[in-house]
C-alpha atoms as a PDB file:
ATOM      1  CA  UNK A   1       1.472   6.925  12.830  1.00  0.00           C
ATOM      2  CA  UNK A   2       4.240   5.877  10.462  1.00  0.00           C
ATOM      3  CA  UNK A   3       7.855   7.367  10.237  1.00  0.00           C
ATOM      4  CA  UNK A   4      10.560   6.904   8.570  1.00  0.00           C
ATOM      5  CA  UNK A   5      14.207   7.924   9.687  1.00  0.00           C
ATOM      6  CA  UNK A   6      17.384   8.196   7.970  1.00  0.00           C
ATOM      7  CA  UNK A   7      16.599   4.376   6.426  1.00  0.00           C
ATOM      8  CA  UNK A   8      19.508   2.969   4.438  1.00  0.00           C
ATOM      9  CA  UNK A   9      18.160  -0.328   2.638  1.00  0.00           C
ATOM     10  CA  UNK A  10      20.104  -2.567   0.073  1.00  0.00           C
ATOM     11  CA  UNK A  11      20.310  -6.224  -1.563  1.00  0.00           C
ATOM     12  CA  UNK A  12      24.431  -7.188  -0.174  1.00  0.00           C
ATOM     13  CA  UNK A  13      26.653  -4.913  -1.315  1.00  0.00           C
ATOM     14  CA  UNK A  14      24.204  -2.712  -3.604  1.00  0.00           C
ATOM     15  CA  UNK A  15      22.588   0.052  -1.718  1.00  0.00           C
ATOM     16  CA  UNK A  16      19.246   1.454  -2.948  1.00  0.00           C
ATOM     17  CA  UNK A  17      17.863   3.400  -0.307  1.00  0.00           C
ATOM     18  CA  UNK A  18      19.608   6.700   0.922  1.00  0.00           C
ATOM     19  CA  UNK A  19      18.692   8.506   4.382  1.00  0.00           C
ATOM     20  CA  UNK A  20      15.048   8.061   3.021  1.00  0.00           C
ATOM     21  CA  UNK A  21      13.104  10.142   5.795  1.00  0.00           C
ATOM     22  CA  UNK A  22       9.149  10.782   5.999  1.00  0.00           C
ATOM     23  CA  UNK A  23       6.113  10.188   8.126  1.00  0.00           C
ATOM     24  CA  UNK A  24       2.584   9.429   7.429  1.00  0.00           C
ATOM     25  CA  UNK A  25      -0.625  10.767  10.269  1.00  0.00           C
ATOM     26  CA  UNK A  26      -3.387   8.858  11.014  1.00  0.00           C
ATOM     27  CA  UNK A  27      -6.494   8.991   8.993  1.00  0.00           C
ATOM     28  CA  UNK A  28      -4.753  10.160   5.559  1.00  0.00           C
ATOM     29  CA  UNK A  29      -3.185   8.927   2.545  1.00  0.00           C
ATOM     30  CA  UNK A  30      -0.007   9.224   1.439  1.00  0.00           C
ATOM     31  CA  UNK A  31       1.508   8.589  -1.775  1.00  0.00           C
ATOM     32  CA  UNK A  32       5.162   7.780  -2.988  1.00  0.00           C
ATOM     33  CA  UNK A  33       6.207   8.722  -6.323  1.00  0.00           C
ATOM     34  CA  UNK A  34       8.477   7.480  -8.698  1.00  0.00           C
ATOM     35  CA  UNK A  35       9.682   6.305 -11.830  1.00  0.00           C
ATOM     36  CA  UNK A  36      11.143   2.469 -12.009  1.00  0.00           C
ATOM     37  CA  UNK A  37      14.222   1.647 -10.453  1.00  0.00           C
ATOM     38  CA  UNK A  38      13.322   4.699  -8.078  1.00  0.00           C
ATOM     39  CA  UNK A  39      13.481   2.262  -4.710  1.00  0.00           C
ATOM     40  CA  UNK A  40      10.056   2.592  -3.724  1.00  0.00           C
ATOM     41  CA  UNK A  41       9.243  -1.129  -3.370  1.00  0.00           C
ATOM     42  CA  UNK A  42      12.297  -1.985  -1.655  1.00  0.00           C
ATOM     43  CA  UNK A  43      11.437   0.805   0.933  1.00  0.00           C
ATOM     44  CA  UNK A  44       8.235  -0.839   1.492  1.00  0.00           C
ATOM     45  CA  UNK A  45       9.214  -3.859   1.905  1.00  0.00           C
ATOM     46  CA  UNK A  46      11.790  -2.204   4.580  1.00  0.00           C
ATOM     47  CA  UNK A  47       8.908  -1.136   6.362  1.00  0.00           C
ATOM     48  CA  UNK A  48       6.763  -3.823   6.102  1.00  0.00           C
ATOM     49  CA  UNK A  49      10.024  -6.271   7.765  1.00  0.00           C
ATOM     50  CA  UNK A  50      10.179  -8.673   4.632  1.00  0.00           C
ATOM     51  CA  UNK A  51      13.867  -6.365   4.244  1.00  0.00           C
ATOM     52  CA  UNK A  52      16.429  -5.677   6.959  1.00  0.00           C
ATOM     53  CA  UNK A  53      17.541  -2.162   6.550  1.00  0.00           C
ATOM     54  CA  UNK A  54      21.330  -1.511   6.774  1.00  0.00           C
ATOM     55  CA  UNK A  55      20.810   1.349   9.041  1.00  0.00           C
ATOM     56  CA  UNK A  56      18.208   4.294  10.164  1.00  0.00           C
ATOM     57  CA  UNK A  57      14.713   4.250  12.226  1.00  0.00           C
ATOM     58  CA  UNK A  58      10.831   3.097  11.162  1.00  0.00           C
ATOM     59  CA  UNK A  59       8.626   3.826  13.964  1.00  0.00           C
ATOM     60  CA  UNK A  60       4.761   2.914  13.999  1.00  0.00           C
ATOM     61  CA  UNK A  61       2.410   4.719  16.422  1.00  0.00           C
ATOM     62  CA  UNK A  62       5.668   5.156  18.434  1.00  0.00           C
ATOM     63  CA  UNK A  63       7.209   1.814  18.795  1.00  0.00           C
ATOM     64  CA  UNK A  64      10.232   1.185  17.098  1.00  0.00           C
ATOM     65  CA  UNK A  65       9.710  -1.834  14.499  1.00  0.00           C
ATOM     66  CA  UNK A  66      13.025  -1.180  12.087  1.00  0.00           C
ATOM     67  CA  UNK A  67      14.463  -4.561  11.383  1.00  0.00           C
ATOM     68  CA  UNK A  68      11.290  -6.684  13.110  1.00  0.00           C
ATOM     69  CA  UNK A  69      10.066  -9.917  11.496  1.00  0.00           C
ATOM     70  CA  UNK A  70       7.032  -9.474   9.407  1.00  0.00           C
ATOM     71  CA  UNK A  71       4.867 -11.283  11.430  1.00  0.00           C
ATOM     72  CA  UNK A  72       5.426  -8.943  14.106  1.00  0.00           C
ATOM     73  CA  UNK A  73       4.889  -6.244  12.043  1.00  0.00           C
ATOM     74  CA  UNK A  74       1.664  -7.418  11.047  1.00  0.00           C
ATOM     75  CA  UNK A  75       0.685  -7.950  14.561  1.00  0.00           C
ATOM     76  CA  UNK A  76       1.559  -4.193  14.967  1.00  0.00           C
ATOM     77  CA  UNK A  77      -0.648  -3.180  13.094  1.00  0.00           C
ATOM     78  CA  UNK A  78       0.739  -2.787   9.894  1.00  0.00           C
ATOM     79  CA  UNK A  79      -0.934  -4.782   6.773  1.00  0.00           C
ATOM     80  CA  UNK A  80       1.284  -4.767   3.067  1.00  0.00           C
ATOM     81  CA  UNK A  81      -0.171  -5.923  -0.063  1.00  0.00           C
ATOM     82  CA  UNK A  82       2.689  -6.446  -2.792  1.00  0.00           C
ATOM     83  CA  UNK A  83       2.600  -5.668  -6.321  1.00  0.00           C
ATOM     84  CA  UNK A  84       2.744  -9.777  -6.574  1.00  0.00           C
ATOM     85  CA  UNK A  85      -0.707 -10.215  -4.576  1.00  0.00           C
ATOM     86  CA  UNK A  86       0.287 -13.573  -3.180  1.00  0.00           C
ATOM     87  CA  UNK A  87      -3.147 -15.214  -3.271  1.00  0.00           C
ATOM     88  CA  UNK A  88      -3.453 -18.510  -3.114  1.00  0.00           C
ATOM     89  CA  UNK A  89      -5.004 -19.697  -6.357  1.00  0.00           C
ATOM     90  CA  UNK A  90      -6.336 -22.672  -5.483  1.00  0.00           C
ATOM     91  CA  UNK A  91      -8.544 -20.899  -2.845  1.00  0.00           C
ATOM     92  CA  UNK A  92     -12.027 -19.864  -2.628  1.00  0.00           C
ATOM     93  CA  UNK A  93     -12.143 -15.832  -2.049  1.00  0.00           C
ATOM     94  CA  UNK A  94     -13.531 -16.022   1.435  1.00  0.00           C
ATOM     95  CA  UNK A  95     -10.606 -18.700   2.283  1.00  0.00           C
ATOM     96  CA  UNK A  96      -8.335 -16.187   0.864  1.00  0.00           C
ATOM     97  CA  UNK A  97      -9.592 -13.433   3.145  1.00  0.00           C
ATOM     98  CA  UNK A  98      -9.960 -15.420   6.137  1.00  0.00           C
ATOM     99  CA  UNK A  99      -6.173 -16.211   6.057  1.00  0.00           C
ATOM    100  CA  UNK A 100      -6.047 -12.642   6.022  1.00  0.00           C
ATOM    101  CA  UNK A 101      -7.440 -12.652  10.000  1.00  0.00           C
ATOM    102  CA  UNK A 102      -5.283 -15.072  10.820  1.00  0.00           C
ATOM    103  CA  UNK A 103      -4.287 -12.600  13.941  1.00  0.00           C
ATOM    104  CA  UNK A 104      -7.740 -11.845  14.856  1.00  0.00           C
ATOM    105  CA  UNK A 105      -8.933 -13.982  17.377  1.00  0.00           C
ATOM    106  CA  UNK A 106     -12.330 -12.008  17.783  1.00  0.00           C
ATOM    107  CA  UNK A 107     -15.010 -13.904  15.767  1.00  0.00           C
ATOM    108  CA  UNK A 108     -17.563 -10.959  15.838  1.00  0.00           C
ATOM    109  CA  UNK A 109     -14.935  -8.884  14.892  1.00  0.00           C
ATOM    110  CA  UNK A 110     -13.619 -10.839  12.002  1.00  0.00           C
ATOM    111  CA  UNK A 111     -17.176 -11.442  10.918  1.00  0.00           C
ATOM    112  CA  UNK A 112     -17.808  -7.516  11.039  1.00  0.00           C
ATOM    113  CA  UNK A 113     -14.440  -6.794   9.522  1.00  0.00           C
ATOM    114  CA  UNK A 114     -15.640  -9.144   6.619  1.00  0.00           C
ATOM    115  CA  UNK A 115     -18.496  -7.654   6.171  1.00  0.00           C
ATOM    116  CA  UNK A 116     -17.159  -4.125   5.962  1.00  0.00           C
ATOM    117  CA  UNK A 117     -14.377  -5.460   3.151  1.00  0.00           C
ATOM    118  CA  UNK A 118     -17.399  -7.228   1.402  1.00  0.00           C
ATOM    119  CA  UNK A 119     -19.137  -3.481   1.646  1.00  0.00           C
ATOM    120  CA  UNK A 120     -16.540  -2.122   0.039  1.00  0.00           C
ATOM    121  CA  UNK A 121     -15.708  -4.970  -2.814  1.00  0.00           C
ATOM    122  CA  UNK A 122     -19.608  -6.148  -3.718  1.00  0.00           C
ATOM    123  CA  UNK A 123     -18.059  -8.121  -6.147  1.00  0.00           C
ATOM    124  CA  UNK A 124     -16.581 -10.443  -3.596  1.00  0.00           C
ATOM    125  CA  UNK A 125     -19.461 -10.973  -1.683  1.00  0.00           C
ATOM    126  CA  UNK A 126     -20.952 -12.183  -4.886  1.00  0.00           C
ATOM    127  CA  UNK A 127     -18.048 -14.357  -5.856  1.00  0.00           C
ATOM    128  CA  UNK A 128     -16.885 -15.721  -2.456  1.00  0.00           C
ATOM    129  CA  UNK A 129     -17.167 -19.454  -2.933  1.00  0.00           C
ATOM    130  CA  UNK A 130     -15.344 -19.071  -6.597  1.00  0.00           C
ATOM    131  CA  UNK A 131     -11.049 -19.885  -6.947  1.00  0.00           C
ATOM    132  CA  UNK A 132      -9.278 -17.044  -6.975  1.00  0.00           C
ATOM    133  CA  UNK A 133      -7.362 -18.713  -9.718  1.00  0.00           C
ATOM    134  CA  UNK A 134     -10.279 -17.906 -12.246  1.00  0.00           C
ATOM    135  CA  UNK A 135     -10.691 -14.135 -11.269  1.00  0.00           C
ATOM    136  CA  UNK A 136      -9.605 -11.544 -13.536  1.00  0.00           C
ATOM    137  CA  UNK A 137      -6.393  -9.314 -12.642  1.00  0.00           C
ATOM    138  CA  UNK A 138      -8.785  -6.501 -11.212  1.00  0.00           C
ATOM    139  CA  UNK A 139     -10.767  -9.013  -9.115  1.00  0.00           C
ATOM    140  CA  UNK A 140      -7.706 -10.430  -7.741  1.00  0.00           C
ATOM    141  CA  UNK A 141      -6.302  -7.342  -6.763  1.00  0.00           C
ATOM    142  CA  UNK A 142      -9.475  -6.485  -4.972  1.00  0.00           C
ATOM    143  CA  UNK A 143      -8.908  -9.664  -3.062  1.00  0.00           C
ATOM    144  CA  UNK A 144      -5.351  -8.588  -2.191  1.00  0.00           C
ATOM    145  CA  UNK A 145      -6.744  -5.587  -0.831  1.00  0.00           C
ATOM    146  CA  UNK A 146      -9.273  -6.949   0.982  1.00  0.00           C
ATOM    147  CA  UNK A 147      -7.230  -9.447   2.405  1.00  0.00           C
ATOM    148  CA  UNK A 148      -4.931  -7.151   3.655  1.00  0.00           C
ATOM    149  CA  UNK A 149      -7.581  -4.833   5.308  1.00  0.00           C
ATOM    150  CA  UNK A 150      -8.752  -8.270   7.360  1.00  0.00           C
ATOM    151  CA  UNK A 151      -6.112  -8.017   9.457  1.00  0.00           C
ATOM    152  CA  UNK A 152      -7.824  -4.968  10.977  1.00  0.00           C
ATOM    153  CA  UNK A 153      -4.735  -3.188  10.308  1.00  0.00           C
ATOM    154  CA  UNK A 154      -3.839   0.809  11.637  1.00  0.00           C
ATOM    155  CA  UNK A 155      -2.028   1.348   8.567  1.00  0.00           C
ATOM    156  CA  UNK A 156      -2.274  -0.079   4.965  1.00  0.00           C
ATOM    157  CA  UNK A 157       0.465  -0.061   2.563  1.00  0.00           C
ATOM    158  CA  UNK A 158      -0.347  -0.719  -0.868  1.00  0.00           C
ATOM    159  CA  UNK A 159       2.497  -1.067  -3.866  1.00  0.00           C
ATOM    160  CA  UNK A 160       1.668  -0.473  -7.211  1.00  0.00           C
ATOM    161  CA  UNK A 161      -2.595  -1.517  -7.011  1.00  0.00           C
ATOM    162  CA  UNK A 162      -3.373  -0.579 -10.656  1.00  0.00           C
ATOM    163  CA  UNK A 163      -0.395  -2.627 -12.123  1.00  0.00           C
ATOM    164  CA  UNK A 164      -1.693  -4.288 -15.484  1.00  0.00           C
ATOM    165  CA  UNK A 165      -5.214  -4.057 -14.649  1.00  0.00           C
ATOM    166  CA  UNK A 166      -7.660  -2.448 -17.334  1.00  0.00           C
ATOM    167  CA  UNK A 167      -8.881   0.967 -16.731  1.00  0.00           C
ATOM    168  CA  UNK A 168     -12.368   0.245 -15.465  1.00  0.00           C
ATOM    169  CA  UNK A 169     -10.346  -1.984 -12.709  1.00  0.00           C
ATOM    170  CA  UNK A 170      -8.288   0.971 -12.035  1.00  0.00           C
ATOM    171  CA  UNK A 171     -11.175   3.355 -11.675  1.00  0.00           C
ATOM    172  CA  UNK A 172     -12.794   0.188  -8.911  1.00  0.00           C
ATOM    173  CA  UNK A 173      -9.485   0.038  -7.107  1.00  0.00           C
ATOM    174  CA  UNK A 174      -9.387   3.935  -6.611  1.00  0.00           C
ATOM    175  CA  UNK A 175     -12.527   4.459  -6.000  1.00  0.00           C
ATOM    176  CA  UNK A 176     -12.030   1.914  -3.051  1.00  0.00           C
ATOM    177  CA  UNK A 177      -8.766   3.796  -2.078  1.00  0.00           C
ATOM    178  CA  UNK A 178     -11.048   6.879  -2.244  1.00  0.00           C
ATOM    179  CA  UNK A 179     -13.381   5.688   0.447  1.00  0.00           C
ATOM    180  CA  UNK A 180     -10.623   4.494   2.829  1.00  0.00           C
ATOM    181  CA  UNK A 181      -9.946   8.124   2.611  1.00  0.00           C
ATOM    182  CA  UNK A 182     -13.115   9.512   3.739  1.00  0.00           C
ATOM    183  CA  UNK A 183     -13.669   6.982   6.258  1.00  0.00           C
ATOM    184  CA  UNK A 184     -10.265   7.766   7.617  1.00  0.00           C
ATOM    185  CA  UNK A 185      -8.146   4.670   6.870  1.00  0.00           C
ATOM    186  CA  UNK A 186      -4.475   5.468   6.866  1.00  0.00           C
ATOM    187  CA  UNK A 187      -2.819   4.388   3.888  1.00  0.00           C
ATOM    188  CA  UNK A 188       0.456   4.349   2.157  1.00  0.00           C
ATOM    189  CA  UNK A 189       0.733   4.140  -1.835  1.00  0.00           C
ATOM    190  CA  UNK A 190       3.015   3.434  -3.860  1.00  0.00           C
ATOM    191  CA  UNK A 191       2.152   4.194  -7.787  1.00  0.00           C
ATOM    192  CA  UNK A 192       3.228   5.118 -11.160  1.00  0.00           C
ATOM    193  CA  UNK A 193      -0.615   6.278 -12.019  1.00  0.00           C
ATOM    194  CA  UNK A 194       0.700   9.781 -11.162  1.00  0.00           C
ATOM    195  CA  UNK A 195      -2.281  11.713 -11.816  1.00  0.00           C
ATOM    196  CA  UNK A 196      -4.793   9.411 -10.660  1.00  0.00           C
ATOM    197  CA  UNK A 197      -2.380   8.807  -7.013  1.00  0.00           C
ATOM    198  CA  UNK A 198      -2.356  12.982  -6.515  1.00  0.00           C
ATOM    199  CA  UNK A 199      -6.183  13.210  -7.482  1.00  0.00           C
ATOM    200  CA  UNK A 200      -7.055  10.297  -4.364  1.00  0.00           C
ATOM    201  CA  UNK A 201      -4.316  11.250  -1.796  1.00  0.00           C
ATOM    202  CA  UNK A 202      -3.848  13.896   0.605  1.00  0.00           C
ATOM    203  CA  UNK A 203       0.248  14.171   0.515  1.00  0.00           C
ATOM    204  CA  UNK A 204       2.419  13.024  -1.809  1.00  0.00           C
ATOM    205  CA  UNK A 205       6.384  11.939  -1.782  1.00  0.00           C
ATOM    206  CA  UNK A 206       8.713  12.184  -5.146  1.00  0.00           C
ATOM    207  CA  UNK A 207      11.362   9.121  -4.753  1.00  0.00           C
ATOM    208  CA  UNK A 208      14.431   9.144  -7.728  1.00  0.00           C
ATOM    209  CA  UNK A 209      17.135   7.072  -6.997  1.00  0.00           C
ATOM    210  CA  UNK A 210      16.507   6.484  -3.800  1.00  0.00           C
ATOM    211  CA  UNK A 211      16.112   9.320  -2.029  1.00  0.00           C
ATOM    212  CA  UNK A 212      13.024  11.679  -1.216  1.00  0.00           C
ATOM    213  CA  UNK A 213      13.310  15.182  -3.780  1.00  0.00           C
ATOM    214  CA  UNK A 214      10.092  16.619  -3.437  1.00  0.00           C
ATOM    215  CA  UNK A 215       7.501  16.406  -0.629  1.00  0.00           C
ATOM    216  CA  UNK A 216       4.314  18.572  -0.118  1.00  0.00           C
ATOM    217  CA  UNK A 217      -0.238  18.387  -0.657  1.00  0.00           C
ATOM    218  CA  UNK A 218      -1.105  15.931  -3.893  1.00  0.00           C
ATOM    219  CA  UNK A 219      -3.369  19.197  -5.049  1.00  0.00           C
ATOM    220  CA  UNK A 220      -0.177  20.725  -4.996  1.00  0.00           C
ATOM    221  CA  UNK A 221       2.231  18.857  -6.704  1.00  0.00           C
ATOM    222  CA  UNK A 222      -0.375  17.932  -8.997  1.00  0.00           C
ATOM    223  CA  UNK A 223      -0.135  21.162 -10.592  1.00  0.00           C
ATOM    224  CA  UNK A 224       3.772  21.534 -10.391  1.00  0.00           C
ATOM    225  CA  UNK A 225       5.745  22.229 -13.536  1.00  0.00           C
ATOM    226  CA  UNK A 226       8.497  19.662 -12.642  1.00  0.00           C
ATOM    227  CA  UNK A 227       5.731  16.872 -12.147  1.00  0.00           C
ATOM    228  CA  UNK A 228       4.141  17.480 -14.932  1.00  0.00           C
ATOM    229  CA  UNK A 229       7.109  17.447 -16.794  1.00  0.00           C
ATOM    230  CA  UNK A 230       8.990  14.465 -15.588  1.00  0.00           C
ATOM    231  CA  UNK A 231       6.031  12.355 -14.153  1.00  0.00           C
ATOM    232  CA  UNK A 232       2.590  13.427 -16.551  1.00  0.00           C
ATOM    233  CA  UNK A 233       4.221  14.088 -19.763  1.00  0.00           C
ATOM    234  CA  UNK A 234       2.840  17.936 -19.700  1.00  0.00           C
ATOM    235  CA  UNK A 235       4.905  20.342 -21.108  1.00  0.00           C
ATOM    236  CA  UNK A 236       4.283  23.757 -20.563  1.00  0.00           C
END
């Protein structure tokens, strides 16, 4: 569904990303790894065309979308929820997710779409007239996440979901990430909750200063001495 050639990103003059190469299939999740300052955001947002790359490939389902607008991205096919969120505040949840459509003209299928995200977030179906300004981090993020999933998108790209949210509204957000996996969603994470990342996705990538070292199953590296070294803190 998604990959990733050869991609040199950078802000001006400062390169970050270095012939970053790897590809996601439909239906599983993939995480990328890394410490801070690694270049996993900025890759992202590569992908996701809020970043021009300098040079290399991004394909999705075949078509060649390296350097598109983000709009166009979108209406490929591809939804990206940012660390920031980017709600608006002043909103009611079900405003915020109906923005979220915006490229669905379908009204059954936005209502259904709704419904499933609602199915998956009960706590926004309960909360959907309040401001998302009043939430809680971990309710907000849920609306992120939802919002990006009304978009109906083929692939979802989430960066860094459990950022300063409390551990019950970590354990919500992967749990959610966990049923997008069983009902076959394809989705791309990026994460510093190493153990929690291997234990949801199928594959995993290993990103340190901006290139790709390590590749291979979560279960796998999950149980690898330099992982669990450098990433979980386990010495052996």
């Amino acid at each position: 569904m998604l990959e990733v050639e050869n991609l040199n990103v950078g802000y001006g003059y400062l390169q970050v990303i270095w012939d970053l190469g790897f590809h996601v299939d439909g239906g599983e999740v993939v995480a990328i790894l890394g410490l801070n300052g690694a270049g996993k955001t900025t890759a992202l947002k590569a992908i996701a065309g809020l970043l021009a790359p300098i040079s290399g490939k991004i394909s999705l389902n075949g078509h060649d979308i390296s350097g598109m607008d983000a709009n166009d991205v979108v209406r490929r096919g591809l939804a990206f929820v940012p660390e920031e969120r980017n709600l608006f505040e002043g909103m009611s949840v079900y405003e915020n997710l109906i923005l979220g459509a915006y490229i669905v003209k379908d009204k059954e299928k936005k209502r259904k779409t709704l419904d499933y995200v609602y199915s998956l977030f009960p706590q926004l179906a309960d909360r959907k007239r309040q401001l998302v300004g009043t939430m809680s981090g971990g309710e907000r993020q849920m609306v992120a996440i939802a919002r990006g999933l009304m978009s109906d998108p083929q692939l979802l790209i989430l960066d860094e979901p459990s950022m300063g949210l409390s551990p019950k509204n970590v354990r919500i957000v992967f749990d959610a990430i966990a049923t997008l996996r069983e009902q076959k969603v394809t989705v791309v994470i990026v994460e510093q909750n190493i153990a929690a990342t291997l234990e949801t996705s199928d594959r995993a990538y290993v990103m340190e200063q901006g290139r790709m070292v390590m590749e291979g199953a979560s279960s796998e590296l999950l149980h690898n001495d330099y992982v669990k070294k450098r990433y979980l803190g386990v010495e052996d």
